[in-house]
PDB file of N, CA and C in Angstrom:
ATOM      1  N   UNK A   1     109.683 -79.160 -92.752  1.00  0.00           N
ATOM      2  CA  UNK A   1     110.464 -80.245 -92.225  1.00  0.00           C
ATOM      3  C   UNK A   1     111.782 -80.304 -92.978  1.00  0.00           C
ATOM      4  N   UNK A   2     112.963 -80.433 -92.454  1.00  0.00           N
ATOM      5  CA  UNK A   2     114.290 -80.345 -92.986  1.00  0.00           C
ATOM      6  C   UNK A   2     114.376 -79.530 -93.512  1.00  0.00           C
ATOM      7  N   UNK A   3     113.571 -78.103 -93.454  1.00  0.00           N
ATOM      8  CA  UNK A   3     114.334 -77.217 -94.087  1.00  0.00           C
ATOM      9  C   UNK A   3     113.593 -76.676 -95.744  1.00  0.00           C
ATOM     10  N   UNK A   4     112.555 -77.877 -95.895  1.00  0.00           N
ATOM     11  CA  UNK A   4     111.760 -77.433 -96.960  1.00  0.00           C
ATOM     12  C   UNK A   4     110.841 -77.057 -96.821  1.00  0.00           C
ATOM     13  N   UNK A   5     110.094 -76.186 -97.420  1.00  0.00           N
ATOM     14  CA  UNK A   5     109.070 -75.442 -97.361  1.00  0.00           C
ATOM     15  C   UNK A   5     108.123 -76.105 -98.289  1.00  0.00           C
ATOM     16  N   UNK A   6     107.115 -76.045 -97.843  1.00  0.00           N
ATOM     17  CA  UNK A   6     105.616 -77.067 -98.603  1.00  0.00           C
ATOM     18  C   UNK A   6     105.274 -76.259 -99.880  1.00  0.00           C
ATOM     19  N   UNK A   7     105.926 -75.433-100.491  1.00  0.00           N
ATOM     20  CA  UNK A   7     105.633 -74.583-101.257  1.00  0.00           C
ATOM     21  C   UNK A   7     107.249 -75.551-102.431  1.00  0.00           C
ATOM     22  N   UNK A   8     107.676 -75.840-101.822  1.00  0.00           N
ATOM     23  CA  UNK A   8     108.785 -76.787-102.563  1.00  0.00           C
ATOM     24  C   UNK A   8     108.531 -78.242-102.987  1.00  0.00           C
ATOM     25  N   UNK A   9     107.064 -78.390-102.085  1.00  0.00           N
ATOM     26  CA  UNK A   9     106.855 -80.289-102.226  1.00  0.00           C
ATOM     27  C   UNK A   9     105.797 -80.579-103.000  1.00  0.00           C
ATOM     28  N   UNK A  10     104.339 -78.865-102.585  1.00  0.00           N
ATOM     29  CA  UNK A  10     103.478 -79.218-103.476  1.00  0.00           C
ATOM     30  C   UNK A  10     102.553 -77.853-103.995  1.00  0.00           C
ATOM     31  N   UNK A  11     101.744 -77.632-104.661  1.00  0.00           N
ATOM     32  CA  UNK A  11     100.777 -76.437-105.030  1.00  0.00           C
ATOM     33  C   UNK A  11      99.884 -76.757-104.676  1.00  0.00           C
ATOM     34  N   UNK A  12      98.997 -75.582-104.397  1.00  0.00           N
ATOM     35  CA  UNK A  12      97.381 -75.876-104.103  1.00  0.00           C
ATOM     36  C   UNK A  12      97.237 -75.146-105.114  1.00  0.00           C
ATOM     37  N   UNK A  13      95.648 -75.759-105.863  1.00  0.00           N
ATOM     38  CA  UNK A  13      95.243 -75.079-106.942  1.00  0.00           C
ATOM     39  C   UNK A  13      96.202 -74.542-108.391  1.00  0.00           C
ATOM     40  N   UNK A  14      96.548 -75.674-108.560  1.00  0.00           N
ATOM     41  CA  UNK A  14      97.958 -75.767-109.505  1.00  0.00           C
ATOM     42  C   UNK A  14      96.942 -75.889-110.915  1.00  0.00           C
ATOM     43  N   UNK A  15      97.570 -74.566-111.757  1.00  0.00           N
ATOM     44  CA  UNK A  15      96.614 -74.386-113.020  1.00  0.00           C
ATOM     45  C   UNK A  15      97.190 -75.858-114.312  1.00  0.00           C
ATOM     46  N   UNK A  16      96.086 -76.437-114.694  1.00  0.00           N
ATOM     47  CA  UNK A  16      96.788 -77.788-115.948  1.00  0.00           C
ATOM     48  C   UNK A  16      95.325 -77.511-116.800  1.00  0.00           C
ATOM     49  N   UNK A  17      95.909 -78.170-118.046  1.00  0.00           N
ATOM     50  CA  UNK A  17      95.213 -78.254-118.945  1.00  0.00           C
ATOM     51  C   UNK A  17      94.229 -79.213-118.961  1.00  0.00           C
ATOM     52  N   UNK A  18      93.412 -79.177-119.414  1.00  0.00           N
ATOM     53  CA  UNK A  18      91.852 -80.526-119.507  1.00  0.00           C
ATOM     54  C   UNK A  18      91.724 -81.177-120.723  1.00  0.00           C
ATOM     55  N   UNK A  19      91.677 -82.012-121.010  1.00  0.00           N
ATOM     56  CA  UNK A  19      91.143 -82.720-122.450  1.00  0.00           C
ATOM     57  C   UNK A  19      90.113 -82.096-123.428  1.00  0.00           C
ATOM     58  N   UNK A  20      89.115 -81.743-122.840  1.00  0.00           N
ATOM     59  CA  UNK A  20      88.219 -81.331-123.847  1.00  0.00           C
ATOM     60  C   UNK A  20      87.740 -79.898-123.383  1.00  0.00           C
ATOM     61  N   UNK A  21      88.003 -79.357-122.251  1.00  0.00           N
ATOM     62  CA  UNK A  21      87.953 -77.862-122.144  1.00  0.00           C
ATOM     63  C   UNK A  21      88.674 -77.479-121.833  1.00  0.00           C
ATOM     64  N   UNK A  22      88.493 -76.160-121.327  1.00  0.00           N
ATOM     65  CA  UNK A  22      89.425 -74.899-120.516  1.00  0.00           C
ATOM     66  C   UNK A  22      91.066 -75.651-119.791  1.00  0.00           C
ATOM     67  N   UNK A  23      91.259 -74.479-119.293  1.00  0.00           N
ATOM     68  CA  UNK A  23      92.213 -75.056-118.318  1.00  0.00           C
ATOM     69  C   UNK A  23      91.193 -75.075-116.963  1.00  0.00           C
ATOM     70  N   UNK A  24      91.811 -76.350-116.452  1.00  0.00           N
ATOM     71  CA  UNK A  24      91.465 -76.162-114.674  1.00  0.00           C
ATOM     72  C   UNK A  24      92.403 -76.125-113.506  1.00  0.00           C
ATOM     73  N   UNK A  25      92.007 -76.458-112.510  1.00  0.00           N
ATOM     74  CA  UNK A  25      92.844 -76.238-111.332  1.00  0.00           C
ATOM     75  C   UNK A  25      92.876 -77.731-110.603  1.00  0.00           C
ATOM     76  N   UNK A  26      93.702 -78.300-110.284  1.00  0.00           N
ATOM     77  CA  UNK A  26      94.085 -79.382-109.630  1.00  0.00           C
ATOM     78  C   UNK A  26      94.596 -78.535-108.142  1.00  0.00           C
ATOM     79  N   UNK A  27      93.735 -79.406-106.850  1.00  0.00           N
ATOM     80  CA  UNK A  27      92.854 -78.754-105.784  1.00  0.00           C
ATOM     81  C   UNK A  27      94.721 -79.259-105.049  1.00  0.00           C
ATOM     82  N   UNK A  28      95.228 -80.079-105.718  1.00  0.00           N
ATOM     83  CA  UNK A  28      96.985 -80.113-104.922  1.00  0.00           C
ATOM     84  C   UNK A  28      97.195 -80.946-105.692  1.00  0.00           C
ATOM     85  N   UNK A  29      98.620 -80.413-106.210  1.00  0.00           N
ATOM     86  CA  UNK A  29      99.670 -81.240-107.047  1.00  0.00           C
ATOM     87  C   UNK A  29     101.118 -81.508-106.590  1.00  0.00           C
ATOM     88  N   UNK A  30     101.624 -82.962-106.587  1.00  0.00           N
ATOM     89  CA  UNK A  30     103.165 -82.781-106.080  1.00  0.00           C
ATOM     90  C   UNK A  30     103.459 -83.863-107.351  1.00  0.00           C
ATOM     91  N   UNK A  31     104.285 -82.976-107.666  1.00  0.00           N
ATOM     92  CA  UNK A  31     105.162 -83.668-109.276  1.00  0.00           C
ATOM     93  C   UNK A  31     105.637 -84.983-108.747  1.00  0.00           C
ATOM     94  N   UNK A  32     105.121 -85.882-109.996  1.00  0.00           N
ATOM     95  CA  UNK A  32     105.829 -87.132-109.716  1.00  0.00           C
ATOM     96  C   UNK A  32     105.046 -87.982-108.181  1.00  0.00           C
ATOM     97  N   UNK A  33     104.524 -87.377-107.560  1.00  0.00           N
ATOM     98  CA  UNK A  33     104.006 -88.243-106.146  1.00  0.00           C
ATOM     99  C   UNK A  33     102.393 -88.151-106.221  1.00  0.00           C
ATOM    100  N   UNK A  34     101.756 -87.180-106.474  1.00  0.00           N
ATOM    101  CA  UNK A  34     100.209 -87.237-105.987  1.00  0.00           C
ATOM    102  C   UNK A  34      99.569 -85.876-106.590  1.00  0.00           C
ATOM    103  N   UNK A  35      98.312 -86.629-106.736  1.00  0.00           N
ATOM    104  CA  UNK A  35      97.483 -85.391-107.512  1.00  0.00           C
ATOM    105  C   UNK A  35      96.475 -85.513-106.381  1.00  0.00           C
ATOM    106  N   UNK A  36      95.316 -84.451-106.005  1.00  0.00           N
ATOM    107  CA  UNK A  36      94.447 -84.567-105.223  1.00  0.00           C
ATOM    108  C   UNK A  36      93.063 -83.993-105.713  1.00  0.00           C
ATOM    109  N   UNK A  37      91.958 -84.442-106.424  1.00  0.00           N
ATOM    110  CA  UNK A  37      90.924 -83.660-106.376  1.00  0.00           C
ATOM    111  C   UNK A  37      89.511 -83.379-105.213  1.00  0.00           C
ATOM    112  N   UNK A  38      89.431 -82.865-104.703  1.00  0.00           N
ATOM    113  CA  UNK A  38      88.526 -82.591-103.044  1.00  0.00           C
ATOM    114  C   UNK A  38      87.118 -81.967-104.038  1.00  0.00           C
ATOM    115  N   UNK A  39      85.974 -82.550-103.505  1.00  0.00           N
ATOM    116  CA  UNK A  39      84.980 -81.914-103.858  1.00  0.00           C
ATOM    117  C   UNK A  39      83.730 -81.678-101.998  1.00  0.00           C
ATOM    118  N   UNK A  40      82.981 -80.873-102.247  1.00  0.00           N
ATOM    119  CA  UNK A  40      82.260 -81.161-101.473  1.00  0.00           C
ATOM    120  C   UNK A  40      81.271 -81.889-100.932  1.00  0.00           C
ATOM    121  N   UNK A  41      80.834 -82.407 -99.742  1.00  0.00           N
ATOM    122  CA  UNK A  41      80.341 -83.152 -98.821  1.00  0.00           C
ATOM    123  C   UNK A  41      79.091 -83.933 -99.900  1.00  0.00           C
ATOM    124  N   UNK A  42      79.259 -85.208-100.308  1.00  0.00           N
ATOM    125  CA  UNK A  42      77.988 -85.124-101.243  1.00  0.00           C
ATOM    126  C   UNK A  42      78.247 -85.847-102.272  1.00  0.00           C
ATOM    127  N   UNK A  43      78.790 -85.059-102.587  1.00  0.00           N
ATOM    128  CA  UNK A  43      79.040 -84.490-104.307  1.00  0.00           C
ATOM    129  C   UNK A  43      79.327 -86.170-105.126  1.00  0.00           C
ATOM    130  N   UNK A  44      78.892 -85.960-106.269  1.00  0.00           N
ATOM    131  CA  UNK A  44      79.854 -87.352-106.967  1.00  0.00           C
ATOM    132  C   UNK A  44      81.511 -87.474-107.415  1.00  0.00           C
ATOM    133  N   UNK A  45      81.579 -88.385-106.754  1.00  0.00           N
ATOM    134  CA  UNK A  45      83.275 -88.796-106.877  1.00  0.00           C
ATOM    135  C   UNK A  45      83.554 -89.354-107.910  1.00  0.00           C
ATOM    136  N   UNK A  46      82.929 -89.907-108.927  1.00  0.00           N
ATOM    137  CA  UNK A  46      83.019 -90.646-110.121  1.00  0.00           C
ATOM    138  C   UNK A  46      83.127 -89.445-111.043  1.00  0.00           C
ATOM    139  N   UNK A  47      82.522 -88.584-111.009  1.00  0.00           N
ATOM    140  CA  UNK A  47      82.857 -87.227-112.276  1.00  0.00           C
ATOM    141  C   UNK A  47      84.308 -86.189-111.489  1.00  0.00           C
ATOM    142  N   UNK A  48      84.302 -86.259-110.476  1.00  0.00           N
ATOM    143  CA  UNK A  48      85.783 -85.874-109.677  1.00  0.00           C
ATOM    144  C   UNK A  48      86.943 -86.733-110.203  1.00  0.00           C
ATOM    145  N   UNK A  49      86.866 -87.755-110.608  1.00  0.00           N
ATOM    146  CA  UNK A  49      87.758 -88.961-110.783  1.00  0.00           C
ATOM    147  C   UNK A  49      88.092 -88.565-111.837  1.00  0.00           C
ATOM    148  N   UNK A  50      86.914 -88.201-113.113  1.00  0.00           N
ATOM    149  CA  UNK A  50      86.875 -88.284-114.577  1.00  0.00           C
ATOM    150  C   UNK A  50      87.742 -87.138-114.335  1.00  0.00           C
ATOM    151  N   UNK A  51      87.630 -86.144-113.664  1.00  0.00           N
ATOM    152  CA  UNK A  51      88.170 -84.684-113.824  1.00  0.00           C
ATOM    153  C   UNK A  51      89.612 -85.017-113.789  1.00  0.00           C
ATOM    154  N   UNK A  52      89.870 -85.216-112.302  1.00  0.00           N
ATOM    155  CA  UNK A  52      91.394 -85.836-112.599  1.00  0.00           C
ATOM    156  C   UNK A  52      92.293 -86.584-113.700  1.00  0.00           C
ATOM    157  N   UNK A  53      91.573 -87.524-114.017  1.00  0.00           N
ATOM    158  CA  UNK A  53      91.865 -88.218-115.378  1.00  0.00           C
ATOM    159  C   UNK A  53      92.678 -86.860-116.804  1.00  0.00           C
ATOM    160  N   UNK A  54      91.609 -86.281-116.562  1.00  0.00           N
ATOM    161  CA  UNK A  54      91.304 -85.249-117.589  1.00  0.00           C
ATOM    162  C   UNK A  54      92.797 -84.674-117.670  1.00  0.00           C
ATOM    163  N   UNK A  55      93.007 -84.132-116.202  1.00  0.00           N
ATOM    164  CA  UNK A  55      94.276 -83.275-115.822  1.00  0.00           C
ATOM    165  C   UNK A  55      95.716 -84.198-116.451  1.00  0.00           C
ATOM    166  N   UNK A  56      95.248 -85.526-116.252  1.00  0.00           N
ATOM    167  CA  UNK A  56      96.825 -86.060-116.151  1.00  0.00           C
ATOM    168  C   UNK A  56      97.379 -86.092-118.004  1.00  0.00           C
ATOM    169  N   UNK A  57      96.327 -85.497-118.767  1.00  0.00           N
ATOM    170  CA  UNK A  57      96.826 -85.428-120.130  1.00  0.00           C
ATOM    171  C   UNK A  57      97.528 -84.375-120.306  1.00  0.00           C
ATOM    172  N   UNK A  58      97.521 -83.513-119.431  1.00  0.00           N
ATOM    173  CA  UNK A  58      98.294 -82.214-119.684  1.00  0.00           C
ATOM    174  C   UNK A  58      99.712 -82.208-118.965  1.00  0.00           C
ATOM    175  N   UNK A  59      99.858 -82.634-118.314  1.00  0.00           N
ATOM    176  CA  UNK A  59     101.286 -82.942-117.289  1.00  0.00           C
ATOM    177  C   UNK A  59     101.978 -83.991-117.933  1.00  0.00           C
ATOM    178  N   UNK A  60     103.170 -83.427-118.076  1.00  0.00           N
ATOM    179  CA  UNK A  60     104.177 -83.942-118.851  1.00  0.00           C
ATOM    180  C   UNK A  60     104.398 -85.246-117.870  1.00  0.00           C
ATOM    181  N   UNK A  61     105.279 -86.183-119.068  1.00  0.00           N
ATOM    182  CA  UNK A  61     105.321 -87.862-118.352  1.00  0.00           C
ATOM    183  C   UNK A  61     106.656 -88.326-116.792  1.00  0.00           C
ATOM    184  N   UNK A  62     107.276 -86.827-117.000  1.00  0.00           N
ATOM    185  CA  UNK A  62     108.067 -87.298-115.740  1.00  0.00           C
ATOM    186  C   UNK A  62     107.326 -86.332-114.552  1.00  0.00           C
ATOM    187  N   UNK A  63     106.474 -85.689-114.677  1.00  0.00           N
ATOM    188  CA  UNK A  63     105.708 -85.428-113.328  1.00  0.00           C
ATOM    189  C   UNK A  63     104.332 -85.591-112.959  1.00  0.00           C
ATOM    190  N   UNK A  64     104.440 -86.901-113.912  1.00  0.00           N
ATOM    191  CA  UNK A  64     102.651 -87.664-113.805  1.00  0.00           C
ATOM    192  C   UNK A  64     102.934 -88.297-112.151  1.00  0.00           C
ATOM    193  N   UNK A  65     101.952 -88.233-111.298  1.00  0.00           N
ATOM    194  CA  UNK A  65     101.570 -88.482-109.722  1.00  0.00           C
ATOM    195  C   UNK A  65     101.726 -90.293-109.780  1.00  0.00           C
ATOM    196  N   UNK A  66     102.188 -90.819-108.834  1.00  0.00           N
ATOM    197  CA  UNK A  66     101.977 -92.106-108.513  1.00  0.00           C
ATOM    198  C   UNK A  66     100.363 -92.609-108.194  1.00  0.00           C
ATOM    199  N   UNK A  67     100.096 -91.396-107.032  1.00  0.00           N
ATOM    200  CA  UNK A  67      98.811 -91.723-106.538  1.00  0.00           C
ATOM    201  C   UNK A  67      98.016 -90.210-106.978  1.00  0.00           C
ATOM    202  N   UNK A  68      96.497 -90.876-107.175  1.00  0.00           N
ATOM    203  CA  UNK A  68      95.492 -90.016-106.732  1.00  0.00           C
ATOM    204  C   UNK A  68      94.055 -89.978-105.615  1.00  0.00           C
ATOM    205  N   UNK A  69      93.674 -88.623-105.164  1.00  0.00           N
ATOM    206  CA  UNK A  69      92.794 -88.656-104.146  1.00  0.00           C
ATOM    207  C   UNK A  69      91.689 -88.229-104.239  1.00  0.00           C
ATOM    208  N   UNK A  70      91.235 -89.115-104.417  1.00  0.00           N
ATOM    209  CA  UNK A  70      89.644 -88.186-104.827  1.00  0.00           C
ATOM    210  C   UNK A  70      88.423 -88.681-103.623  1.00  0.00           C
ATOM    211  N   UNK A  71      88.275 -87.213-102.959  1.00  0.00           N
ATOM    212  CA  UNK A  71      87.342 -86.876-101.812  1.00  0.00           C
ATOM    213  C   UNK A  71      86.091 -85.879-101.671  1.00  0.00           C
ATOM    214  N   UNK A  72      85.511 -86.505-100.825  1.00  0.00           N
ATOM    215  CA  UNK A  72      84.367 -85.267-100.627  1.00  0.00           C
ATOM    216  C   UNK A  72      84.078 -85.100 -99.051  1.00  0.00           C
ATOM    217  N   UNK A  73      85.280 -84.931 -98.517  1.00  0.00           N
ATOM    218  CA  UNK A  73      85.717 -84.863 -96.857  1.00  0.00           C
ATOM    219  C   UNK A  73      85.421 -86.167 -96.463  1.00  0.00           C
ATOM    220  N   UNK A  74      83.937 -87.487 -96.556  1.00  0.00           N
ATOM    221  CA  UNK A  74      84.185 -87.905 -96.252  1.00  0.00           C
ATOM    222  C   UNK A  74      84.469 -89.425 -96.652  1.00  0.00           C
ATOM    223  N   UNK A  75      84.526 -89.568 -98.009  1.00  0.00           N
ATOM    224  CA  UNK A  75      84.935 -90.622 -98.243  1.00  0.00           C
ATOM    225  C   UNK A  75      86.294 -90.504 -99.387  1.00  0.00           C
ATOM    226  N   UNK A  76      86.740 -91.127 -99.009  1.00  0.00           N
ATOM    227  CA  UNK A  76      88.687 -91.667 -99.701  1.00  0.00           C
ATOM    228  C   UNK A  76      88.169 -92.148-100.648  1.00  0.00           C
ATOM    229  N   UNK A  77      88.879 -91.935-101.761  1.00  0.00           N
ATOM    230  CA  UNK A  77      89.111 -92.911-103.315  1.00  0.00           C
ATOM    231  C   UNK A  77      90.797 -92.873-103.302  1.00  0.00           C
ATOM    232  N   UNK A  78      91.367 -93.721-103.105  1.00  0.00           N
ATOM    233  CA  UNK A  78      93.004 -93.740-103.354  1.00  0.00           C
ATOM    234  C   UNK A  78      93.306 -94.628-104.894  1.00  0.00           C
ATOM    235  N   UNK A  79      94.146 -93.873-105.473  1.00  0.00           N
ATOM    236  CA  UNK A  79      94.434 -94.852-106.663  1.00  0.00           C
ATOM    237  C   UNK A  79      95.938 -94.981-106.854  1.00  0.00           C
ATOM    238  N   UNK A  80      96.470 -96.081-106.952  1.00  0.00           N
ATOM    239  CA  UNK A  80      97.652 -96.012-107.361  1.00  0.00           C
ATOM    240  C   UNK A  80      98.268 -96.906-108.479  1.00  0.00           C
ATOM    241  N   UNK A  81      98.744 -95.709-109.451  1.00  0.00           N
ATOM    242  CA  UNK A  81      98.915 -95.460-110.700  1.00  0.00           C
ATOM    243  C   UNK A  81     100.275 -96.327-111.266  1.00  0.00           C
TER     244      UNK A  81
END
C-alpha cells in the first residue's frame, strides 16, 4: 500500500533475545507498533504472554510495540502497553 512493502512495516519470525534463555523468535514484529505471539489451537496463552514479556527485554526502548497479540487462532488477548 503506498508504495511500501510489508517487509518495510514488519518481520515474521524476527530473531530477539529472552530473559533467561536462548534467543527466540517473535512470530511478527513491527518496531514501535506491535509484537505478535500465535500459538496453536489449544495451547496456553498465559505462558505465550510470559514469552512475549520475555522478548520485550531485549528490544531496545524506542522500538518497544504499543500493542501485543497473543493467540491460538481462536481466541484474542490484545494488550495495550
Amino acid at each position: 500500500m503506498f508504495g511500501i512493502t510489508g517487509k518495510k512495516i514488519a518481520t515474521f519470525e524476527h530473531r530477539a533475545k529472552k530473559l533467561e534463555t536462548h534467543n527466540g523468535y517473535i512470530d511478527l514484529f513491527w518496531k514501535g507498533t506491535f509484537l505478535v505471539e500465535m500459538k496453536s489451537k489449544g495451547k496456553n496463552l498465559d505462558k505465550a504472554y510470559k514469552q512475549a514479556r520475555e522478548y520485550l527485554q531485549g528490544i531496545p526502548m524506542h522500538e518497544l510495540p504499543q500493542y501485543i497479540l497473543i493467540s491460538d487462532f481462536e481466541t484474542f488477548w490484545l494488550y495495550d502497553y
